[in-house]
N, C-alpha and C. Protein backbone atom coordinates (compact mmCIF):
# COMPACT_ATOMS: atom_id res chain seq x y z
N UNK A 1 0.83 -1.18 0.00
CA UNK A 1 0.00 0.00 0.00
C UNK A 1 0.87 1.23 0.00
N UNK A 2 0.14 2.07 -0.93
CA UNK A 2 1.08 3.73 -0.90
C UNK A 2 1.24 4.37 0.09
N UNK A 3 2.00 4.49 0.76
CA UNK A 3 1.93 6.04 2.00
C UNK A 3 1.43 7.59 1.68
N UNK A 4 0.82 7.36 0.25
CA UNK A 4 0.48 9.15 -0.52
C UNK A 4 -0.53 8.93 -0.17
N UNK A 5 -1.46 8.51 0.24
CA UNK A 5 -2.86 8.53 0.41
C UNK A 5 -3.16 9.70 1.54
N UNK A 6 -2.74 10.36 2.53
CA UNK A 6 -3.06 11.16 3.82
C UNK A 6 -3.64 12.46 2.94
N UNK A 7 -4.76 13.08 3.20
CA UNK A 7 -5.35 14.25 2.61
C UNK A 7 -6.19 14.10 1.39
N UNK A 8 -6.24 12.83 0.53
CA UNK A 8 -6.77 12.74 -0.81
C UNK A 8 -8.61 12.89 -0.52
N UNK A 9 -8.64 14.01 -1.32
CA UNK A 9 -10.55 13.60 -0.99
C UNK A 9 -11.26 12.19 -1.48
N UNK A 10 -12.09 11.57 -0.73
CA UNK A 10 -12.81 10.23 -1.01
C UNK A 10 -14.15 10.52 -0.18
N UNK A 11 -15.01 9.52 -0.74
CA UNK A 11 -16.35 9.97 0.38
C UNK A 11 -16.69 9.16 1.32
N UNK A 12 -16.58 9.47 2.62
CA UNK A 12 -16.49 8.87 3.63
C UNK A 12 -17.55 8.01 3.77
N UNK A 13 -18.71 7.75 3.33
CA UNK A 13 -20.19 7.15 2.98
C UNK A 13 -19.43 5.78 2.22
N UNK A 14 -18.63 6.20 1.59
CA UNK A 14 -18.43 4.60 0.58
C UNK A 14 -17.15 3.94 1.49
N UNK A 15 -17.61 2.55 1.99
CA UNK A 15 -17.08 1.88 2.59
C UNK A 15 -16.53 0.54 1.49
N UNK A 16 -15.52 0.45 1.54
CA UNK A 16 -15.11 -1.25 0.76
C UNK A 16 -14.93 -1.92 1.69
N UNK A 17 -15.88 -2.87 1.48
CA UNK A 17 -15.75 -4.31 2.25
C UNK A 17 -14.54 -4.99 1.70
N UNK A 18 -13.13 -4.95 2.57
CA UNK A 18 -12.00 -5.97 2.33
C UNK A 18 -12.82 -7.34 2.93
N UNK A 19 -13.61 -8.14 2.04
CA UNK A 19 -14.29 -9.24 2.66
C UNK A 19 -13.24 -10.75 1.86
N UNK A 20 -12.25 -10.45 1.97
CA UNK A 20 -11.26 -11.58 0.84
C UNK A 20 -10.38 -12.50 2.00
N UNK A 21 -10.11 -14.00 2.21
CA UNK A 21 -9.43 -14.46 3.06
C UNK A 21 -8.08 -14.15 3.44
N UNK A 22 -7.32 -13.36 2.82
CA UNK A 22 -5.86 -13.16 3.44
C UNK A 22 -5.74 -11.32 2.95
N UNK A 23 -4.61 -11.17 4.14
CA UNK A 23 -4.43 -9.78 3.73
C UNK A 23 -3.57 -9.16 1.93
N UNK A 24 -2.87 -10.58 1.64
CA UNK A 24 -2.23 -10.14 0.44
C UNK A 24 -3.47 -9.93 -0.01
N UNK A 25 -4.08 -10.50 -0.45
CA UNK A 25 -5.68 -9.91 -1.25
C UNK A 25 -5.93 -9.09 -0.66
N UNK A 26 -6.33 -8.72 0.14
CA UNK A 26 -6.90 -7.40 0.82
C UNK A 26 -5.98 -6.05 -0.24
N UNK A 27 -4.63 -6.44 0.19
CA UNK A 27 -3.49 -5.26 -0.16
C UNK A 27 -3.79 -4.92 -1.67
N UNK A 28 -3.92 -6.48 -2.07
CA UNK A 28 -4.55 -6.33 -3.93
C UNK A 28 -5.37 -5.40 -4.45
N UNK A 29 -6.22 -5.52 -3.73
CA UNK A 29 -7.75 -5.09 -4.10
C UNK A 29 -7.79 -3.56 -3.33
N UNK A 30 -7.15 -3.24 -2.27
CA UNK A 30 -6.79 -2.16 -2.06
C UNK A 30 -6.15 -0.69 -3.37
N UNK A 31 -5.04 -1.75 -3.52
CA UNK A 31 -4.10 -0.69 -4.70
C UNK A 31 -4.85 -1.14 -6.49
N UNK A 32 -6.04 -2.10 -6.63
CA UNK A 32 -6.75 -2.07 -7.57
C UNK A 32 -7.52 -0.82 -7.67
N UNK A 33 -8.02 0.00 -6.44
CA UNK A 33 -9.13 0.62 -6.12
C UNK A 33 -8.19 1.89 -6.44
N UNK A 34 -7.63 2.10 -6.13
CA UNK A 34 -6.21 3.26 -5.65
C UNK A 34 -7.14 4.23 -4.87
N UNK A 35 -7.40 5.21 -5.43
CA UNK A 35 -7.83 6.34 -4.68
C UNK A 35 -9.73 6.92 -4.60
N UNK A 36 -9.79 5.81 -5.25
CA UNK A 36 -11.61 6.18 -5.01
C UNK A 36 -12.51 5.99 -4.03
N UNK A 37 -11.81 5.18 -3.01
CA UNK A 37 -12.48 4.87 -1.99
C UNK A 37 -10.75 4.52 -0.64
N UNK A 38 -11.69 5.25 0.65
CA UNK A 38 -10.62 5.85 1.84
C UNK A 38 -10.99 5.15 3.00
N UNK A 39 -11.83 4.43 3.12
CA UNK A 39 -12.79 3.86 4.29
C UNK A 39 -12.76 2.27 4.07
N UNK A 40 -11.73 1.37 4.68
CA UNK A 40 -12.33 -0.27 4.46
C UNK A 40 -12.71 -0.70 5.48
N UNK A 41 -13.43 -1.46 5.23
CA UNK A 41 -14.25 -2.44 6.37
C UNK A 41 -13.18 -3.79 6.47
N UNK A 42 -12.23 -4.31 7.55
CA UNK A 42 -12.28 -5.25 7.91
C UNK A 42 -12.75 -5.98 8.90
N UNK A 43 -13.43 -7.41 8.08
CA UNK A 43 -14.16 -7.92 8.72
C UNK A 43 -13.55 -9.15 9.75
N UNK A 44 -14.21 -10.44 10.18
CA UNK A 44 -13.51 -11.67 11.34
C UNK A 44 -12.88 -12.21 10.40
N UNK A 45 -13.17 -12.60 9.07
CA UNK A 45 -12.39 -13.31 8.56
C UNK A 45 -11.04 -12.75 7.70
N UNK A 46 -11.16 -12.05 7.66
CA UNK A 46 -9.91 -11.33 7.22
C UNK A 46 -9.06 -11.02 8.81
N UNK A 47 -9.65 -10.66 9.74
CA UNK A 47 -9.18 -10.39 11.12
C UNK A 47 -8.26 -11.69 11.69
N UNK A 48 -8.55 -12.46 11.11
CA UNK A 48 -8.21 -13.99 11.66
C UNK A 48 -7.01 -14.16 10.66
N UNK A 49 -6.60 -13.18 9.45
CA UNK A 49 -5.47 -12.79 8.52
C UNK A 49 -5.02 -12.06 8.75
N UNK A 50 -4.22 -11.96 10.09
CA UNK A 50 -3.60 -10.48 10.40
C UNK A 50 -4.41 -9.09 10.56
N UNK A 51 -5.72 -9.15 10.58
CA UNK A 51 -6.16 -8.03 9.98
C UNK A 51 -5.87 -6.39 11.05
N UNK A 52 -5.49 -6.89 12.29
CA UNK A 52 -4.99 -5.90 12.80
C UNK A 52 -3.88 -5.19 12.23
N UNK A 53 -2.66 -5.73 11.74
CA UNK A 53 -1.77 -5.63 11.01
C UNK A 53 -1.98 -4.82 9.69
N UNK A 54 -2.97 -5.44 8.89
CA UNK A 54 -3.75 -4.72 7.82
C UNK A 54 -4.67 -3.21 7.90
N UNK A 55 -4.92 -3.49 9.36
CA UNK A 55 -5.77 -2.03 10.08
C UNK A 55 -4.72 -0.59 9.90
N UNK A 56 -3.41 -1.46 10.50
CA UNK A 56 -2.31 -0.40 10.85
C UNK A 56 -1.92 0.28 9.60
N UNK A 57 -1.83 -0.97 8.48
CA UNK A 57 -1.15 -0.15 7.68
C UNK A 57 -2.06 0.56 6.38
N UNK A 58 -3.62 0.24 6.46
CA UNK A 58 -4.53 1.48 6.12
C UNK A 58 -4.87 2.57 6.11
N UNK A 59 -4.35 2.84 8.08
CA UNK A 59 -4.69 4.16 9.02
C UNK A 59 -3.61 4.37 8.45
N UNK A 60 -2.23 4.10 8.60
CA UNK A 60 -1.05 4.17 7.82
C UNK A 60 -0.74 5.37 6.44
N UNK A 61 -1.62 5.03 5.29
CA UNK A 61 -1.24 5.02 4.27
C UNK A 61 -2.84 6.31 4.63
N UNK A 62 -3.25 6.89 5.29
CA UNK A 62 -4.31 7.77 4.99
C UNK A 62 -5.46 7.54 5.21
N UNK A 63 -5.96 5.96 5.64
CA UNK A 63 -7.37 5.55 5.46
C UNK A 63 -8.26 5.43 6.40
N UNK A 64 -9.52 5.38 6.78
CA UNK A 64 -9.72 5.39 7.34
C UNK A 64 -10.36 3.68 7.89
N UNK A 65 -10.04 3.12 9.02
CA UNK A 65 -11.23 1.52 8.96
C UNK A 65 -12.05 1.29 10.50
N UNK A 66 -12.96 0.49 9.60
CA UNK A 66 -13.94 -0.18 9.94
C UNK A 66 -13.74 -1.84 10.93
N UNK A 67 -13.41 -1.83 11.92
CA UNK A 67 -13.96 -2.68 12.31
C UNK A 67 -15.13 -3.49 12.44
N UNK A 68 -15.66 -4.56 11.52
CA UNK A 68 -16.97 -5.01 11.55
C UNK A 68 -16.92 -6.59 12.62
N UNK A 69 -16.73 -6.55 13.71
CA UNK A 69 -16.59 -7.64 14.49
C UNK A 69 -17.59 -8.07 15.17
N UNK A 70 -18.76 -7.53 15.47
CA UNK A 70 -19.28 -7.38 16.22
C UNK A 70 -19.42 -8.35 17.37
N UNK A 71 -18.19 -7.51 18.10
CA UNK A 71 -17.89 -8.20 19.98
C UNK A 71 -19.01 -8.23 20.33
N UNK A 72 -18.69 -9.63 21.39
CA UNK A 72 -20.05 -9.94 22.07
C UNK A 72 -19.09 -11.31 23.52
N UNK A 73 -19.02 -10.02 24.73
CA UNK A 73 -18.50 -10.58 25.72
C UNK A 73 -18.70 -10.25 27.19
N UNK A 74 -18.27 -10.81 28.08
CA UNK A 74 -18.80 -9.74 29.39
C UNK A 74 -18.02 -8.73 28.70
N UNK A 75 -18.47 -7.77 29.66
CA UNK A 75 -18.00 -6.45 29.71
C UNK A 75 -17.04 -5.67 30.11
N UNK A 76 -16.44 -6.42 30.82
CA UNK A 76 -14.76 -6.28 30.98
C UNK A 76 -14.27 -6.43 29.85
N UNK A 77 -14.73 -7.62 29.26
CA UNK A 77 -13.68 -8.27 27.96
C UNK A 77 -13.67 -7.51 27.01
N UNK A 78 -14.86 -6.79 26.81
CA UNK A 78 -15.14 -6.10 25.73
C UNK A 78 -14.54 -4.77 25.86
N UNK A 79 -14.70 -4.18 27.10
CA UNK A 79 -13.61 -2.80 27.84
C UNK A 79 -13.05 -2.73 26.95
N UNK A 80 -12.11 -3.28 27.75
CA UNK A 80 -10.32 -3.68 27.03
C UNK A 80 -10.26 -3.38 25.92
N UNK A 81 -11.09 -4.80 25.57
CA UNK A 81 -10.64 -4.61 23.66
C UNK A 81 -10.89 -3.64 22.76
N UNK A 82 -12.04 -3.00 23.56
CA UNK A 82 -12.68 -1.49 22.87
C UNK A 82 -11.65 -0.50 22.86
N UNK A 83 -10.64 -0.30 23.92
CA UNK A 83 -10.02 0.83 24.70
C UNK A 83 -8.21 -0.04 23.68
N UNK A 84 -8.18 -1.14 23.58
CA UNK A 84 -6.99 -1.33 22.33
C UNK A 84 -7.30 -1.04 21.20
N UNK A 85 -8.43 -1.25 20.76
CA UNK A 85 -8.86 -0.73 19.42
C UNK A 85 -8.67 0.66 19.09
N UNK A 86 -9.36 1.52 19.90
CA UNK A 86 -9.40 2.32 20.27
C UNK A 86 -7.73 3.33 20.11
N UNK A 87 -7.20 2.89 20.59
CA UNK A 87 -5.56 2.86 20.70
C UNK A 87 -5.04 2.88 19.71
N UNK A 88 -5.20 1.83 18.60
CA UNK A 88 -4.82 1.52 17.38
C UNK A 88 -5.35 2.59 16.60
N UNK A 89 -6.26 3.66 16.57
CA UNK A 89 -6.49 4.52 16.01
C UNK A 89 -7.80 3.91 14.62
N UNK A 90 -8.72 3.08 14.84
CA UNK A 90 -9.41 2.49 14.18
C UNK A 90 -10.39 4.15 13.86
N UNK A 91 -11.35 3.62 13.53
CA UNK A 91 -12.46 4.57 12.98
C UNK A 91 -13.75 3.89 13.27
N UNK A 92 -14.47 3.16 13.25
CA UNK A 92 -15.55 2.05 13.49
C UNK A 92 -15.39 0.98 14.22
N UNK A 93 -16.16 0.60 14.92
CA UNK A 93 -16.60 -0.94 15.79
C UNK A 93 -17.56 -1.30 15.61
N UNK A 94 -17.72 -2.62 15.41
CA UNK A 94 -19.35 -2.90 15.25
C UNK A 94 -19.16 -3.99 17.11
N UNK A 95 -20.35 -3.97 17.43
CA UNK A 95 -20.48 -4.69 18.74
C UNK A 95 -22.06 -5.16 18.90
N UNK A 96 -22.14 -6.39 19.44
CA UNK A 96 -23.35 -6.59 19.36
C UNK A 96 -24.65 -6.06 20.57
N UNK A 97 -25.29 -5.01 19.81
CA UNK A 97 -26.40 -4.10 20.22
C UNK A 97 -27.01 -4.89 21.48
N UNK A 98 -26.25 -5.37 22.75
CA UNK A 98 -26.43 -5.49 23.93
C UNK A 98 -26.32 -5.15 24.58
N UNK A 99 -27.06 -4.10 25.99
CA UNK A 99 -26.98 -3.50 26.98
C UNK A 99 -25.36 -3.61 27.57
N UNK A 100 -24.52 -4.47 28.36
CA UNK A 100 -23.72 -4.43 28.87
C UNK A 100 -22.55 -4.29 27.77
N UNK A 101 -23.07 -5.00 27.36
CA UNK A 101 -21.90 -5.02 25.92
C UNK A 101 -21.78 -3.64 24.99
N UNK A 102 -22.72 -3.03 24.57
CA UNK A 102 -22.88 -1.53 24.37
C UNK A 102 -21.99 -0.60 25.33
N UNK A 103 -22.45 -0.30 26.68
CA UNK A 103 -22.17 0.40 27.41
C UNK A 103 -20.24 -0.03 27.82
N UNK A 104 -20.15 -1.21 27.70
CA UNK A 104 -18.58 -1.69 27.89
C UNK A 104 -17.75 -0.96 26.47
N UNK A 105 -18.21 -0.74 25.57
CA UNK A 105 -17.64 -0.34 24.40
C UNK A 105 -17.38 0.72 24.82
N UNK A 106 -18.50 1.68 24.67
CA UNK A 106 -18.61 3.04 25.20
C UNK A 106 -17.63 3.60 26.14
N UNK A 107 -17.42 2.86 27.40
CA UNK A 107 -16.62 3.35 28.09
C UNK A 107 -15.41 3.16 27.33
N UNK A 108 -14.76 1.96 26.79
CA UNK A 108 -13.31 1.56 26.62
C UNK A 108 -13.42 2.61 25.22
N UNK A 109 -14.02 2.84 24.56
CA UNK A 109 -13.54 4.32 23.75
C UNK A 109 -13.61 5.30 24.35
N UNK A 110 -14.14 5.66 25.27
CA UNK A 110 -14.31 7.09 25.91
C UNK A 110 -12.95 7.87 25.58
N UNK A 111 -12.82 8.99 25.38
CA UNK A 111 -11.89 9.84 25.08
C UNK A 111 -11.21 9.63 23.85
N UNK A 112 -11.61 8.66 22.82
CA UNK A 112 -11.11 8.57 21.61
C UNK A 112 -11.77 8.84 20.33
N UNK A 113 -11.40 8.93 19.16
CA UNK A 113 -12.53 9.31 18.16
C UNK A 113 -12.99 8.06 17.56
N UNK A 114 -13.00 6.65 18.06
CA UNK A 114 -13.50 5.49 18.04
C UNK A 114 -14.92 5.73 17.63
N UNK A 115 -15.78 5.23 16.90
CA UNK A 115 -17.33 5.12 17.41
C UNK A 115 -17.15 3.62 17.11
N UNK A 116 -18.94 3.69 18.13
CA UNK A 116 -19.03 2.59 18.52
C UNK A 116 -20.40 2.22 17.39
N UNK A 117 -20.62 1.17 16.89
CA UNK A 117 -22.17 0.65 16.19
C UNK A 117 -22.23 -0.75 16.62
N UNK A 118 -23.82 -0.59 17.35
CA UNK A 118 -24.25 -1.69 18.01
C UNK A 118 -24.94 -2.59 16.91
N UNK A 119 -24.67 -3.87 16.32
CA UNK A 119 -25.61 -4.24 15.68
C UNK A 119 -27.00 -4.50 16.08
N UNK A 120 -28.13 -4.55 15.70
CA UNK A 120 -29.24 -5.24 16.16
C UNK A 120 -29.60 -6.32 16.20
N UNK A 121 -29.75 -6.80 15.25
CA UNK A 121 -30.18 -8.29 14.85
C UNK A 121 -29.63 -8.67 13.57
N UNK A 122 -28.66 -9.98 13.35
CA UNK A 122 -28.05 -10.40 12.30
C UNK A 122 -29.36 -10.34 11.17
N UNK A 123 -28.82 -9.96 9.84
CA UNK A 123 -29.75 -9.65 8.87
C UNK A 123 -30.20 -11.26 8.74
N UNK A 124 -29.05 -12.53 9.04
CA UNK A 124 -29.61 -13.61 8.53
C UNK A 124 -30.67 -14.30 9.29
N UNK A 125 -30.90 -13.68 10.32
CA UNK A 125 -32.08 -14.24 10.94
C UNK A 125 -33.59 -13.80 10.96
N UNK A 126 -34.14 -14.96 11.20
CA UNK A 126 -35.86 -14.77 10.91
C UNK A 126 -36.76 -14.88 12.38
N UNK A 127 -37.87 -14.58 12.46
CA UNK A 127 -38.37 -14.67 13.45
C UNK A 127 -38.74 -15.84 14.14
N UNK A 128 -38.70 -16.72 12.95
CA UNK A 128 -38.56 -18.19 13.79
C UNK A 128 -37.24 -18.71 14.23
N UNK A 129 -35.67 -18.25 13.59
CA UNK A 129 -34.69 -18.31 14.20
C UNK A 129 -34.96 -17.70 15.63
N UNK A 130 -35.45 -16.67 15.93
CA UNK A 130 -35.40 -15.81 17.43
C UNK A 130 -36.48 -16.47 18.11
N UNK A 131 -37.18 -16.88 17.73
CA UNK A 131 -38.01 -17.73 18.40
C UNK A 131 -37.57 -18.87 19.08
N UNK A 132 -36.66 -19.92 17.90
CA UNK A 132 -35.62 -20.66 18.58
C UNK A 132 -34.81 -20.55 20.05
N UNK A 133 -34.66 -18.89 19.70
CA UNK A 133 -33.39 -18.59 20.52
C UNK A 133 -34.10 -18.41 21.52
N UNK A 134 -35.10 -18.58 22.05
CA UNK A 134 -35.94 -18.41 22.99
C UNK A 134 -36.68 -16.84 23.26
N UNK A 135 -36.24 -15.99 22.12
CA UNK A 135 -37.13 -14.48 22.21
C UNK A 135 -38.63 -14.62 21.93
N UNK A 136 -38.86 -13.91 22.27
CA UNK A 136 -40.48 -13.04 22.31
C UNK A 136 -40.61 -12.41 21.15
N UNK A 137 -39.57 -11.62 20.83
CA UNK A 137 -39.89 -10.25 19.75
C UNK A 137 -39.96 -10.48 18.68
N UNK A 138 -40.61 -9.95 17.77
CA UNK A 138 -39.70 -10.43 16.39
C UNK A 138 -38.92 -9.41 15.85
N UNK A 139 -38.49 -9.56 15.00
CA UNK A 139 -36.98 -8.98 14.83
C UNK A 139 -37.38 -7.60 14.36
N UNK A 140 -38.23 -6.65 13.82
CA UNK A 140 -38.25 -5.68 13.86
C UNK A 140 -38.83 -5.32 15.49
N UNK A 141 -39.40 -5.58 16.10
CA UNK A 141 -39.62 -5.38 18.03
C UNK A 141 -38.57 -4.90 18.50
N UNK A 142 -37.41 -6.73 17.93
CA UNK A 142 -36.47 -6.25 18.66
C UNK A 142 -35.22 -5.65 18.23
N UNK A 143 -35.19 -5.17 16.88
CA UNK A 143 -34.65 -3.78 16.50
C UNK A 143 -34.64 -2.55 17.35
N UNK A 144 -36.47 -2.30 17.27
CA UNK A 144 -36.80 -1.25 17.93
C UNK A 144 -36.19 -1.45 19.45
N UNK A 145 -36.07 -2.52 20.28
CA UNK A 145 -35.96 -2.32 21.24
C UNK A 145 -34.24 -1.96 21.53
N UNK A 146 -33.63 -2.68 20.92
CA UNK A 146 -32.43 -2.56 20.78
C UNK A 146 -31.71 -0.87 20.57
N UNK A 147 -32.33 -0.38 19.36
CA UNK A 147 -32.22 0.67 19.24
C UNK A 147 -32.61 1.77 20.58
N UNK A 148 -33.01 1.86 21.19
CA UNK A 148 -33.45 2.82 22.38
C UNK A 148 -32.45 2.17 23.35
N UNK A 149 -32.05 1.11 23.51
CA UNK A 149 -31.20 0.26 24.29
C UNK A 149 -29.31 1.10 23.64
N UNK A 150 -29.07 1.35 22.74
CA UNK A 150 -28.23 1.57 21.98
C UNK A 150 -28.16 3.55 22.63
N UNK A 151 -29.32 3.85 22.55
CA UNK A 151 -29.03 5.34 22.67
C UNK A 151 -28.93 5.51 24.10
N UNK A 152 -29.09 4.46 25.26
CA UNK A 152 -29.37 4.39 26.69
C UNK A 152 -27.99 4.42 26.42
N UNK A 153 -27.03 3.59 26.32
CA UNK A 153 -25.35 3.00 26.26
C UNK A 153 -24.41 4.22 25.81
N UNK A 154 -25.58 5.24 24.78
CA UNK A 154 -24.12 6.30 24.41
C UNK A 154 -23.20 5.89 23.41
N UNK A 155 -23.42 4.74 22.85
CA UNK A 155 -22.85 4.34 21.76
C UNK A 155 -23.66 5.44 20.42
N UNK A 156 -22.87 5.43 19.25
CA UNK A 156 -22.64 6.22 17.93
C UNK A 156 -23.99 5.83 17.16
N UNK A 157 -24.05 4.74 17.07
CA UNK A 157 -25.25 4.29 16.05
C UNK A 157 -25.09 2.79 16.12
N UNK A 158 -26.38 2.24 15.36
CA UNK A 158 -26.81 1.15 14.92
C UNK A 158 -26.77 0.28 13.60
N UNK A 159 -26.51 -0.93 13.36
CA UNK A 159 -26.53 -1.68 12.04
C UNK A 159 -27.81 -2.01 12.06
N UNK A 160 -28.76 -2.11 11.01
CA UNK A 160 -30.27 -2.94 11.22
C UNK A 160 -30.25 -3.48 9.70
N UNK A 161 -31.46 -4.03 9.44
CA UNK A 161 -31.61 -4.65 8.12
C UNK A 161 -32.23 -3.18 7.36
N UNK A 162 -32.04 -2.72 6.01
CA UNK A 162 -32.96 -1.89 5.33
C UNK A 162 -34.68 -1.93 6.05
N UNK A 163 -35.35 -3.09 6.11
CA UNK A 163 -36.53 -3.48 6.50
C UNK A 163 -36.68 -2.00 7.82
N UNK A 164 -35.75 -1.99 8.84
CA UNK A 164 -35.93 -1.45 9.80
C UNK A 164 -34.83 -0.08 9.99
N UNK A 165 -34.88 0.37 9.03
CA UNK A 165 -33.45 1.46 9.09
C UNK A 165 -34.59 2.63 9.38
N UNK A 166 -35.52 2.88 8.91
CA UNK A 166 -36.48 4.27 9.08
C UNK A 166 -36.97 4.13 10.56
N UNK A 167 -37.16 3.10 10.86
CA UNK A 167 -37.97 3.11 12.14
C UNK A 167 -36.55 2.81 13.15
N UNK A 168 -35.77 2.99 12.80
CA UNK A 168 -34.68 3.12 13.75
C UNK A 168 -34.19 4.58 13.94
N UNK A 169 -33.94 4.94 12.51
CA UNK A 169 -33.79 6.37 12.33
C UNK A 169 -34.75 7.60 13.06
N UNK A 170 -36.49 7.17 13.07
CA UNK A 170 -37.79 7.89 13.83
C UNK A 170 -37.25 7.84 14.91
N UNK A 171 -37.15 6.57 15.93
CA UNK A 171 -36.26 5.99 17.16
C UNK A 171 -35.01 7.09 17.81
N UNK A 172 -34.54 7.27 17.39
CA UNK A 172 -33.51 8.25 17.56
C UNK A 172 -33.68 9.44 16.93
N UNK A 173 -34.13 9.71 16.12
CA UNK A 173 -34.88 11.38 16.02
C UNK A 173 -36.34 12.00 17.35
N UNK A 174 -36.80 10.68 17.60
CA UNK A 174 -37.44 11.39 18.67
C UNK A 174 -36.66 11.34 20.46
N UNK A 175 -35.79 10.60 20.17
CA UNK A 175 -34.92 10.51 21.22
C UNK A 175 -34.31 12.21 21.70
N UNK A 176 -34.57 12.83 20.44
CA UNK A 176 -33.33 13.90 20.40
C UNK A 176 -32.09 14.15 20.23
């Protein structure tokens, strides 16, 4: 990756998913793109490829990333790892849109320009999956509920399915 990248305008809205198994691909598909896009998303499986390593040398070269992991641990565990991330100079976290787990993020970025995004509910699940899981809600419920749960924690924002992005968006516009 180039080190000229620091200052180049790109639009912070367009995210590339580095979703490829090793970081040499990642690096590929990086310097394929060159300068049209400043923002990558690495995700677990690339993470499980060095991808911290790959984080560094993004922020590195000008870019900005995405952590899409979404942690899901006590809340100590999650502290920590929020508050190293954090450290590393990331740009995004995804964490899973759970009360303790929310609010553990929150703190372990506190004082950094980290944000935090709680997911809600994996897009691949259905209401009879959550039903399984022993919930009540169904998955737009428990969007909604999640979401108000998300703005309680002080975390940045939310992931939801399209299905529920407006009524998440109402959710937090009447929040204030």
């Amino acid at each position: 990756m180039s080190a000229d990248r620091p200052n180049r305008p790109f639009d912070p809205r367009v995210i590339c998913a580095l979703d490829v198994p090793t970081t040499d691909e990642a690096r590929a598909l990086v310097e394929r793109i060159g300068d049209a896009v400043g923002f990558y998303k690495v995700g677990l499986q690339l993470f499980a490829s060095d991808g911290m390593g790959l984080a560094g040398e993004l922020k590195a070269s000008g870019a900005q990333v995405f952590l899409d992991w979404k942690l899901h641990d006590i809340g100590a565990t999650v502290e920590k790892a929020t508050a190293v991330l954090a450290n590393a100079g990331c740009d995004l976290l995804t964490v899973h849109a759970r009360p303790q787990v929310m609010a553990a993020a929150a703190r372990g970025a506190a004082g950094s320009d980290l944000k935090i995004l709680g997911v809600t509910v994996l897009t691949s699940l259905t209401d009879d999956d959550l039903k399984a899981d022993d919930h009540s809600l169904s998955a737009a419920e428990l969007v909604e509920q999640r979401v108000r749960q998300a703005l309680e924690a002080g975390i940045h924002g939310v992931v939801s399915s399209p299905h529920e992005a407006s009524r998440a968006r109402e959710i937090a516009a009447a929040a204030g």
